[in-house]
Protein backbone atom coordinates (compact mmCIF):
# COMPACT_ATOMS: atom_id res chain seq x y z
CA UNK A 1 -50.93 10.60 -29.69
CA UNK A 2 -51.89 14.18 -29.71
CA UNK A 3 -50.22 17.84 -29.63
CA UNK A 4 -51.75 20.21 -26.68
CA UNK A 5 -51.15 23.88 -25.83
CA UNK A 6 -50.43 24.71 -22.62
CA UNK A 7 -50.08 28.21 -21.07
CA UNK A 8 -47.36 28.61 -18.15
CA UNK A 9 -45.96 31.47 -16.53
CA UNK A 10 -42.63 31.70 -18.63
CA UNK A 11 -44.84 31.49 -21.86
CA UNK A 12 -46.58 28.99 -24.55
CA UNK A 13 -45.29 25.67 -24.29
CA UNK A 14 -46.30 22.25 -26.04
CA UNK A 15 -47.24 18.75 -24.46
CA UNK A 16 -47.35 15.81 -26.53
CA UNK A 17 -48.55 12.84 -25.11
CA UNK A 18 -49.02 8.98 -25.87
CA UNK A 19 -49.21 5.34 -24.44
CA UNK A 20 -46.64 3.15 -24.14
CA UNK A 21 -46.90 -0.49 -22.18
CA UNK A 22 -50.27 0.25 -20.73
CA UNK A 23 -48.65 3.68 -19.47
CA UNK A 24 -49.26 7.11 -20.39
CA UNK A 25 -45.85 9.40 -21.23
CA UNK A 26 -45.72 12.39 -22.56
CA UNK A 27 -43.33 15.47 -23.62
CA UNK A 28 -42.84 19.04 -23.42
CA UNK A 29 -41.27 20.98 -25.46
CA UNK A 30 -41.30 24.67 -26.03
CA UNK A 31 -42.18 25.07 -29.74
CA UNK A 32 -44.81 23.71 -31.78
CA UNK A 33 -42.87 22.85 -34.76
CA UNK A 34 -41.04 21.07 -32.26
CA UNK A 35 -43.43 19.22 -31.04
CA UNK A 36 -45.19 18.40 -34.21
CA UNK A 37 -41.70 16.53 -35.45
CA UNK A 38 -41.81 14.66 -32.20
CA UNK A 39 -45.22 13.63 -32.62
CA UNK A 40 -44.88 12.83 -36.40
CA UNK A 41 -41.70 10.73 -35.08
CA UNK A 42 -43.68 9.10 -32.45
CA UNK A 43 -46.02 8.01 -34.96
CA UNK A 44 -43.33 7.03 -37.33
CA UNK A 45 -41.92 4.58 -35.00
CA UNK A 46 -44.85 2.96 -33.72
CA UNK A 47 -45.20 1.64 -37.42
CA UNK A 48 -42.11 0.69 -37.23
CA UNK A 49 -42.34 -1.12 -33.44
CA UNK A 50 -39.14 1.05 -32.34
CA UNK A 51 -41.39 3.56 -30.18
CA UNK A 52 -39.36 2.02 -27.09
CA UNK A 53 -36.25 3.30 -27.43
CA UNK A 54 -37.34 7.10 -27.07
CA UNK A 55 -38.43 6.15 -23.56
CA UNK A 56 -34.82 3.98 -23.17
CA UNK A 57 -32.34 4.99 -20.61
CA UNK A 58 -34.73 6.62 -17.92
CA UNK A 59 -33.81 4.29 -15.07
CA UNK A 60 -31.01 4.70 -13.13
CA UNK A 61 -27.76 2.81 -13.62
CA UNK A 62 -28.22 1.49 -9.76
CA UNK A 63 -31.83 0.07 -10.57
CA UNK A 64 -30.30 -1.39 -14.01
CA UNK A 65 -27.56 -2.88 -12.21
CA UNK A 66 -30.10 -4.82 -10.12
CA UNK A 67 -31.27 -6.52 -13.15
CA UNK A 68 -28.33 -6.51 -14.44
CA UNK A 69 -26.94 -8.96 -11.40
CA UNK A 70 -29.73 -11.17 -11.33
CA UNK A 71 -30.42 -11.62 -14.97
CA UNK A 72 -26.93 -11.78 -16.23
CA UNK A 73 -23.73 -12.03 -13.16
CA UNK A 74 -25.36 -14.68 -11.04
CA UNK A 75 -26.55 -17.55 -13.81
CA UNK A 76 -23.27 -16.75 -15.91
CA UNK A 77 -20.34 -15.75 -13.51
CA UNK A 78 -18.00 -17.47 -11.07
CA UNK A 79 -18.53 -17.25 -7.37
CA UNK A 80 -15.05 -15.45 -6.95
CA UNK A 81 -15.99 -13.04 -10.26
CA UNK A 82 -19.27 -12.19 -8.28
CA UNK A 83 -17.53 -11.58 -4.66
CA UNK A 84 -14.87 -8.84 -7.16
CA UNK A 85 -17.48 -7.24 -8.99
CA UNK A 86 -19.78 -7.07 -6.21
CA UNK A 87 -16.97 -5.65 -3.90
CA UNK A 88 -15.96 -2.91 -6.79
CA UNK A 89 -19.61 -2.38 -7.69
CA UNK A 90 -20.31 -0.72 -4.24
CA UNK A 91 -16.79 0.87 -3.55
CA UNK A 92 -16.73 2.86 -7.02
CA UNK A 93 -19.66 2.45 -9.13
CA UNK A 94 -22.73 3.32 -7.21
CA UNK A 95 -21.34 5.85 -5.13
CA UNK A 96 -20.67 7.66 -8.17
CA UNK A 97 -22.75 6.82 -10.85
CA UNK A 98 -25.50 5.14 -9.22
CA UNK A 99 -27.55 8.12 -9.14
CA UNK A 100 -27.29 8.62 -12.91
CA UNK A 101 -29.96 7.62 -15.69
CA UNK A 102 -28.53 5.34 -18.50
CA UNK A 103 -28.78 8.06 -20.83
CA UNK A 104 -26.82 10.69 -18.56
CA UNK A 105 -23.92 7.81 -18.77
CA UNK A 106 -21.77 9.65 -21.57
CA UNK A 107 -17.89 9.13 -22.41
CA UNK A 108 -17.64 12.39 -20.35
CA UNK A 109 -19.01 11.50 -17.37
CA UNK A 110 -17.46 7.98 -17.69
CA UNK A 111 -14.27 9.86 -18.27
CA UNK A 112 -14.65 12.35 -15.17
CA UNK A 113 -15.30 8.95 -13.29
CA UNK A 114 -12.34 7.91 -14.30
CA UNK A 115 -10.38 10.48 -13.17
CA UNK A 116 -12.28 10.85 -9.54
CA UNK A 117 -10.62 7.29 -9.05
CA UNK A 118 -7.17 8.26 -9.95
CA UNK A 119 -7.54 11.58 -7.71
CA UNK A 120 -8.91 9.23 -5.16
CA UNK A 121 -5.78 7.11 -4.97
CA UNK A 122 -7.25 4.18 -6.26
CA UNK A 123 -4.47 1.64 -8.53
CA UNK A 124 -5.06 1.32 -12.19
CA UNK A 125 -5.21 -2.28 -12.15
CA UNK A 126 -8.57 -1.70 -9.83
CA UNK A 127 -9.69 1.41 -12.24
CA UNK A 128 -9.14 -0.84 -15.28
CA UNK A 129 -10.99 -3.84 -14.02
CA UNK A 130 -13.87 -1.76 -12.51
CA UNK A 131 -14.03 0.03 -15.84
CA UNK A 132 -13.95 -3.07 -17.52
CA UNK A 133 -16.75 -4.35 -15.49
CA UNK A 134 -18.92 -1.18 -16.02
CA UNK A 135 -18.38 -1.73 -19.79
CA UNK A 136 -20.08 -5.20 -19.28
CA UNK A 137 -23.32 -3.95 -17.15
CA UNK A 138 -24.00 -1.32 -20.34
CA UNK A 139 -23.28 -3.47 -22.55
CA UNK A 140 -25.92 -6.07 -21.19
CA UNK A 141 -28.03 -2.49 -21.20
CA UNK A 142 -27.52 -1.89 -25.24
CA UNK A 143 -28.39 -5.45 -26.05
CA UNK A 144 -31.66 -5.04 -23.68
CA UNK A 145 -32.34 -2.01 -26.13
CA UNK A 146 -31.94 0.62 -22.72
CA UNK A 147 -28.78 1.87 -24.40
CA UNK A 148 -28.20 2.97 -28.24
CA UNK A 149 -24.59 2.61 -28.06
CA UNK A 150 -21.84 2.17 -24.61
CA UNK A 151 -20.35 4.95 -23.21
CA UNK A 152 -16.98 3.38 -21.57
CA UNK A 153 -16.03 2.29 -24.80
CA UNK A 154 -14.99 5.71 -25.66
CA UNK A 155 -12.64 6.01 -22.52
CA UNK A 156 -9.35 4.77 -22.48
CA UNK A 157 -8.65 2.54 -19.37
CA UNK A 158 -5.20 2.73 -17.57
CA UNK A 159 -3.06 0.11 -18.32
CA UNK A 160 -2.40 -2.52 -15.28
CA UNK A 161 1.31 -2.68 -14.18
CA UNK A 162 3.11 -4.73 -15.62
CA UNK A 163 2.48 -8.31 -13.92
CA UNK A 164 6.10 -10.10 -12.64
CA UNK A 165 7.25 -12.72 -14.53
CA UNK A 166 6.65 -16.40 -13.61
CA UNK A 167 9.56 -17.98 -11.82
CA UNK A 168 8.86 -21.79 -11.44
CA UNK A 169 9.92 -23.75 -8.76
CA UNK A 170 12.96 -26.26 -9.56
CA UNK A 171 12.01 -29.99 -8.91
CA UNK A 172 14.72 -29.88 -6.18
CA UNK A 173 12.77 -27.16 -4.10
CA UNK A 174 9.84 -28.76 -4.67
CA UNK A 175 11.13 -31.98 -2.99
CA UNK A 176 12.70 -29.78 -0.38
CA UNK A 177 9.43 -28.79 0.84
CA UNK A 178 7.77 -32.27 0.09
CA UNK A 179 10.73 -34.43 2.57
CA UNK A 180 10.09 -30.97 5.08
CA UNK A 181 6.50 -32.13 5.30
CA UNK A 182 7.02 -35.73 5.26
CA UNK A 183 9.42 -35.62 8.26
CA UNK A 184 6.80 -34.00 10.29
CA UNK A 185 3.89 -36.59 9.09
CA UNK A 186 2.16 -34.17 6.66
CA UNK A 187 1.71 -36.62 3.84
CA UNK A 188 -1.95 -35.24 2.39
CA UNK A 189 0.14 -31.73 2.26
CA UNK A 190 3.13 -33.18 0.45
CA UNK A 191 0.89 -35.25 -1.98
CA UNK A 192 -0.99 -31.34 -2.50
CA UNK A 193 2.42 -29.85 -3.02
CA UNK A 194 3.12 -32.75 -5.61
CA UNK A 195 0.05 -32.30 -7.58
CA UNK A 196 0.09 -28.71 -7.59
CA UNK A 197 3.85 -28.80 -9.04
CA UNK A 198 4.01 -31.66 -11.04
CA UNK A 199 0.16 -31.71 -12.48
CA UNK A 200 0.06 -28.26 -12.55
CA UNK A 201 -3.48 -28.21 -11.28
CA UNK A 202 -4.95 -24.80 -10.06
CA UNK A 203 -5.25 -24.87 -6.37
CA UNK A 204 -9.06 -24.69 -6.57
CA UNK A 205 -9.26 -27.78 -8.60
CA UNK A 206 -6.71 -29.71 -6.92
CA UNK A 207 -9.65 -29.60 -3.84
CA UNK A 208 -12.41 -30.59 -6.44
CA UNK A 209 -10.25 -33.83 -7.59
CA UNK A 210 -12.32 -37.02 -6.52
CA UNK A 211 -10.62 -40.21 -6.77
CA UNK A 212 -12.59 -41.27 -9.32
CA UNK A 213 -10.91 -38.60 -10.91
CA UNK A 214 -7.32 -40.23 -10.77
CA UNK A 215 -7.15 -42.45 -13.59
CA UNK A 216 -4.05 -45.16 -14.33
CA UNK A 217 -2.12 -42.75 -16.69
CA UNK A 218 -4.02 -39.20 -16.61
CA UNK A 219 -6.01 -37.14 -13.89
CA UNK A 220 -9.44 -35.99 -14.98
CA UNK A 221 -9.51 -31.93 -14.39
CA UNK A 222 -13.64 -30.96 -14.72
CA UNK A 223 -14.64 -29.25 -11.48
CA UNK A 224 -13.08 -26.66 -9.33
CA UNK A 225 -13.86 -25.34 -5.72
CA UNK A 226 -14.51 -21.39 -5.46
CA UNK A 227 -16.20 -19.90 -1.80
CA UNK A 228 -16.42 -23.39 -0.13
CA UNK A 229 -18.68 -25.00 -3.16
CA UNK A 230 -17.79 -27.13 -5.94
CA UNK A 231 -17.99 -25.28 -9.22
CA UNK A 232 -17.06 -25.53 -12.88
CA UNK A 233 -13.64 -24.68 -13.55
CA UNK A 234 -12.36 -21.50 -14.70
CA UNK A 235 -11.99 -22.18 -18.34
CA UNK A 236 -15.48 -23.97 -18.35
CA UNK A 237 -13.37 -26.98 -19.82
CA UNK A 238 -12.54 -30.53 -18.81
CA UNK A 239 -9.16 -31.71 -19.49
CA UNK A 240 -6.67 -34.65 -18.56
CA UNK A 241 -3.20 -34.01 -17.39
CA UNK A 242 -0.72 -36.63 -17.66
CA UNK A 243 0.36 -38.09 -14.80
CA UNK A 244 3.78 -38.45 -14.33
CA UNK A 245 5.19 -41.86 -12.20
CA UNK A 246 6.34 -39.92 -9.26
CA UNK A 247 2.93 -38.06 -9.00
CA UNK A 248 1.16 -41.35 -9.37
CA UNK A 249 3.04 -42.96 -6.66
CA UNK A 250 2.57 -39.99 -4.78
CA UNK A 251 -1.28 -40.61 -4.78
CA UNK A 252 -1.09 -43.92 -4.31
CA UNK A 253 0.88 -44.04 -1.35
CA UNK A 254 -1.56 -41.38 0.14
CA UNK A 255 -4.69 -43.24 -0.78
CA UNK A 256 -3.43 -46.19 1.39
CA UNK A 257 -2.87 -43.95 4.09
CA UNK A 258 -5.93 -42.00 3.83
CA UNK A 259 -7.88 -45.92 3.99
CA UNK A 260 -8.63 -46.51 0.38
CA UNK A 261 -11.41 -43.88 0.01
CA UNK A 262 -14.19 -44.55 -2.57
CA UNK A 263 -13.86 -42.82 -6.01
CA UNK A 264 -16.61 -40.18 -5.13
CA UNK A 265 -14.52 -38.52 -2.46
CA UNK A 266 -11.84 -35.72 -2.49
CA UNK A 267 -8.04 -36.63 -2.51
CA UNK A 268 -8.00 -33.43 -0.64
CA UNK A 269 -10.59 -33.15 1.70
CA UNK A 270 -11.35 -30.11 4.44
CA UNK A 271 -11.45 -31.47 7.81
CA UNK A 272 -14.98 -32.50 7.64
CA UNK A 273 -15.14 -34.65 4.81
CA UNK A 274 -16.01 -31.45 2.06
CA UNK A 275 -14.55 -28.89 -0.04
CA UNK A 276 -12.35 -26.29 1.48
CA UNK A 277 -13.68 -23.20 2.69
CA UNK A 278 -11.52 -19.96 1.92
CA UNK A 279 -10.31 -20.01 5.58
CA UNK A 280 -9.27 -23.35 5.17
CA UNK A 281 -6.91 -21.98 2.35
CA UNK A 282 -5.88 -19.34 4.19
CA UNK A 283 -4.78 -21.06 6.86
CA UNK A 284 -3.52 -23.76 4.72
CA UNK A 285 -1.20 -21.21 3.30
CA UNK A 286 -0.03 -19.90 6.33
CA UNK A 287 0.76 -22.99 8.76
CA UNK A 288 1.69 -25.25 6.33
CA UNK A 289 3.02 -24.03 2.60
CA UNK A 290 5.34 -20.91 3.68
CA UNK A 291 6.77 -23.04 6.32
CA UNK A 292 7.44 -25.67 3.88
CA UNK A 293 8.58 -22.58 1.68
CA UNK A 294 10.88 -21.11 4.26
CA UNK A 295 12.48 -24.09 4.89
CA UNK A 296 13.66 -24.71 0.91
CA UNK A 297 15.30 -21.35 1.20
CA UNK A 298 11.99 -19.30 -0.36
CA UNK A 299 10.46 -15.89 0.56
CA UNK A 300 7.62 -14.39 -0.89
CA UNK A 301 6.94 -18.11 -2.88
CA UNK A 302 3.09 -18.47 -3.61
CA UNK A 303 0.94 -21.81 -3.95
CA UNK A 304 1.01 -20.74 -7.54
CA UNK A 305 4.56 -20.75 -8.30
CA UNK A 306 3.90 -24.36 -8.12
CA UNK A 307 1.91 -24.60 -10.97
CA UNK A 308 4.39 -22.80 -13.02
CA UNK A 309 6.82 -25.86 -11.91
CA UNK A 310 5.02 -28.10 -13.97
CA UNK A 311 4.69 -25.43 -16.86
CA UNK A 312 8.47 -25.39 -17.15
CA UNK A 313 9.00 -29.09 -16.71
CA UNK A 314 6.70 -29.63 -19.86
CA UNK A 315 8.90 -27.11 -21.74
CA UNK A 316 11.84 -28.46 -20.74
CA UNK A 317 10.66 -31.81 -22.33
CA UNK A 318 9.84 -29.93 -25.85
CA UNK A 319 6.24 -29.83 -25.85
CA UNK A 320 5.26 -27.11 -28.03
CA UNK A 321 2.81 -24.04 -26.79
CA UNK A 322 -0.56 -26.06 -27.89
CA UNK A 323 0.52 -29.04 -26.00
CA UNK A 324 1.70 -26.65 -22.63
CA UNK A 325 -1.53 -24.63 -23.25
CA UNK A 326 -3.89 -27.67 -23.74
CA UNK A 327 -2.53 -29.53 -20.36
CA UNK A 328 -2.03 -26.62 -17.96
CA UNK A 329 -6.12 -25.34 -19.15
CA UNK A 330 -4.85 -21.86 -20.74
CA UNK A 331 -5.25 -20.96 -24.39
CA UNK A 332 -1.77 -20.78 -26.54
CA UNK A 333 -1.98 -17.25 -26.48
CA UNK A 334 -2.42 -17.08 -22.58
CA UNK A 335 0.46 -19.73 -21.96
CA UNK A 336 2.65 -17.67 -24.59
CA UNK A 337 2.05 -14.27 -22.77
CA UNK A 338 3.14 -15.85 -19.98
CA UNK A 339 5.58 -18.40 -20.34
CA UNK A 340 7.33 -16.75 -23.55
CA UNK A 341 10.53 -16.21 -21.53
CA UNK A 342 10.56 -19.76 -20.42
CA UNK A 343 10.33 -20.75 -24.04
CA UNK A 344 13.37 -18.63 -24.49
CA UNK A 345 15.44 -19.62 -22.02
CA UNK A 346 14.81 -23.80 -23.49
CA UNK A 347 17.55 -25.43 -25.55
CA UNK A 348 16.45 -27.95 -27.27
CA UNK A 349 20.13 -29.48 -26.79
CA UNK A 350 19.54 -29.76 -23.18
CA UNK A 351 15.82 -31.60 -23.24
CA UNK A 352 14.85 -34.03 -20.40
CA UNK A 353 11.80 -36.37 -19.40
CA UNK A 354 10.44 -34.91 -16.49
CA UNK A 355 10.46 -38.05 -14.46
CA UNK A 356 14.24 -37.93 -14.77
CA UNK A 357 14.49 -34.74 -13.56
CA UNK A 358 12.00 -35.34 -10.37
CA UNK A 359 14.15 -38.70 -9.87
CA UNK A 360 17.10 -37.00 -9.61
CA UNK A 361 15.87 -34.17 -7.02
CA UNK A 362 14.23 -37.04 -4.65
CA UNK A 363 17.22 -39.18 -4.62
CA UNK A 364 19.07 -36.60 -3.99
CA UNK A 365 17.02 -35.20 -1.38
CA UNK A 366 16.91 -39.37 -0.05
CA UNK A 367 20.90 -38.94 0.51
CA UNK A 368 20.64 -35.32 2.34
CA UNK A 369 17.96 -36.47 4.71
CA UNK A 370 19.65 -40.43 5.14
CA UNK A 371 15.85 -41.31 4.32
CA UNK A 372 14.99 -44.98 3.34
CA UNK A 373 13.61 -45.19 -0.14
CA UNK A 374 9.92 -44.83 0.45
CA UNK A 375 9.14 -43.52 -2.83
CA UNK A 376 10.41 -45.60 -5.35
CA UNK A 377 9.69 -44.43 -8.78
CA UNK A 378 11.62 -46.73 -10.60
């Protein structure tokens, strides 16, 4: 380490100059008194093995984000997670910020970002959740010692609106559209629409069930497909959801007609034997489940909703929130926040086995469409 004098054309100036990983740095500053402190700091935190972080922060946020991605996002993040941030990464971030060192990246700039977005007509929800994600990336660059503390946490992000409330299908619409498909020889899409309302299995997991996975009393939940490829679930958890008699002789009846396929193969397979691909969902959604939607008297229904059928039918048995939580693969607090004003509307009074209520919907459905009894859940 070492002080120098250096004669310029505005005046005296002072260079001081060391090595750091094999490379030489050095800094100018314009007094010597200056300079001396900076070297006696230098020297000060070589002892002490911190001399790194006065160099921290000098790449850009677009080179850190490269690391970031391939060190952190892609061995710890979904598929689908990737595909959003990567999507909001390059609509909002680097245009903007890319440019920037880490250490330009204050809670003003962050803040001014903020604002560009909302000038720029861009929702809050997206604002929040690319805030949210630039939060992350800095925070990956203050534990990597590139960052003394993060900027964005200093900004307040816009609060999302307000997500609509959860409005679970009856049993009787959900046999509605299981007899539409039946009549029209769609059986692996009623069996779909079954599990999906009365397992309450997330769509992407109801295409990663094997039938190995379909036990005598319970369905084993531990995989999900995301982008076409078979992938943990979203929670990271297993769990077993109880199968309820008119589910199981829903997959049953199925199996036989699908040729008893062997325990390591989907109950729901894509046309060529493997997981769906997003278009396959797509168009899944489109031919098939807002038909079958249309025709029970729905508009604007989503493959969700279905999972909030089973959701309510749990409730409406008098599980408590652990119990709904535990089987539908949310925490309590998740389920709570969203199914508190299903817990309201329960009375305990008024408590019924979900079989009994599924009964009830496909016999009556049976009379309305002079069916024979093909599904006999007694």
């Amino acid at each position: 380490m070492s002080v120098e004098r250096l004669e310029r054309e505005g005046g005296v100036v002072w260079r001081v100059r060391w090595r750091e990983g094999g490379r030489n740095r050095s800094k100018v500053l314009g007094r010597k008194r200056d300079a001396e402190a900076f070297d006696a700091e230098l020297k000060r935190r070589r002892r002490t093995g911190a001399i790194a972080h006065l160099d921290a922060g000098r790449e850009t946020l677009a080179q850190f984000g490269e690391d970031w991605w391939r060190l952190y996002a892609e061995p710890n993040l979904a598929a689908t997670t990737l595909q959003v941030y990567a999507a909001m990464w390059d609509a909002y971030v680097l245009p903007q910020l890319g440019a920037l060192s880490l250490r330009e990246l204050t809670p003003t700039v962050v803040n001014r970002f903020r604002l560009e977005l909302e000038a720029a007509g861009v929702g809050r929800g997206a604002i929040a959740k690319t805030l949210t994600l630039l939060q992350g990336v800095l925070q990956r660059a203050c534990e990597w010692e590139r960052l003394a503390s993060n900027p964005v946490r200093a900004v307040r992000k816009p609060r999302p609106a307000q997500r609509r409330s959860v409005t679970p299908l009856a049993p009787e619409t959900v046999e509605q559209m299981r007899f539409w498909l039946l009549h029209r020889d769609l059986m692996r899409d009623a069996t779909l629409i079954s599990v999906l309302a009365y397992a309450g299995l997330r769509p992407g997991e109801a295409f990663a069930l094997t039938w190995g996975s379909v036990r005598e009393r319970t369905l084993l939940v531990e995989a999900a497909v995301s982008l076409g490829t078979v992938a943990e679930t979203k929670t990271r958890r297993r769990r077993t959801v109880r199968t309820l008699k008119p589910l199981a002789q829903d997959l049953a009846e199925w199996r036989l007609r699908a040729g008893r396929p062997r325990d390591e193969q989907f109950v729901f397979p894509a046309h060529d034997g493997g997981p769906w691909s997003p278009d396959d969902w797509k168009n899944w959604r489109r031919r098939t489940f807002w038909p079958a939607a249309a025709a029970a008297g729905l508009t604007g229904a989503r493959p969700y909703d279905l999972r909030h059928s089973f959701v309510s039918l749990l409730i409406a048995e008098g599980h408590n929130i652990v119990e709904v939580a535990r089987q539908a693969g949310h925490s309590p607090k998740m389920a709570l926040d969203t199914y508190a004003h299903v817990f309201d509307e329960f009375d305990p009074a008024e408590r019924v086995t979900a079989v009994d209520r599924i009964r009830a919907a496909r016999e009556e459905m049976q009379r309305r469409w002079r069916q024979p009894t093909l599904f006999d859940i007694a």
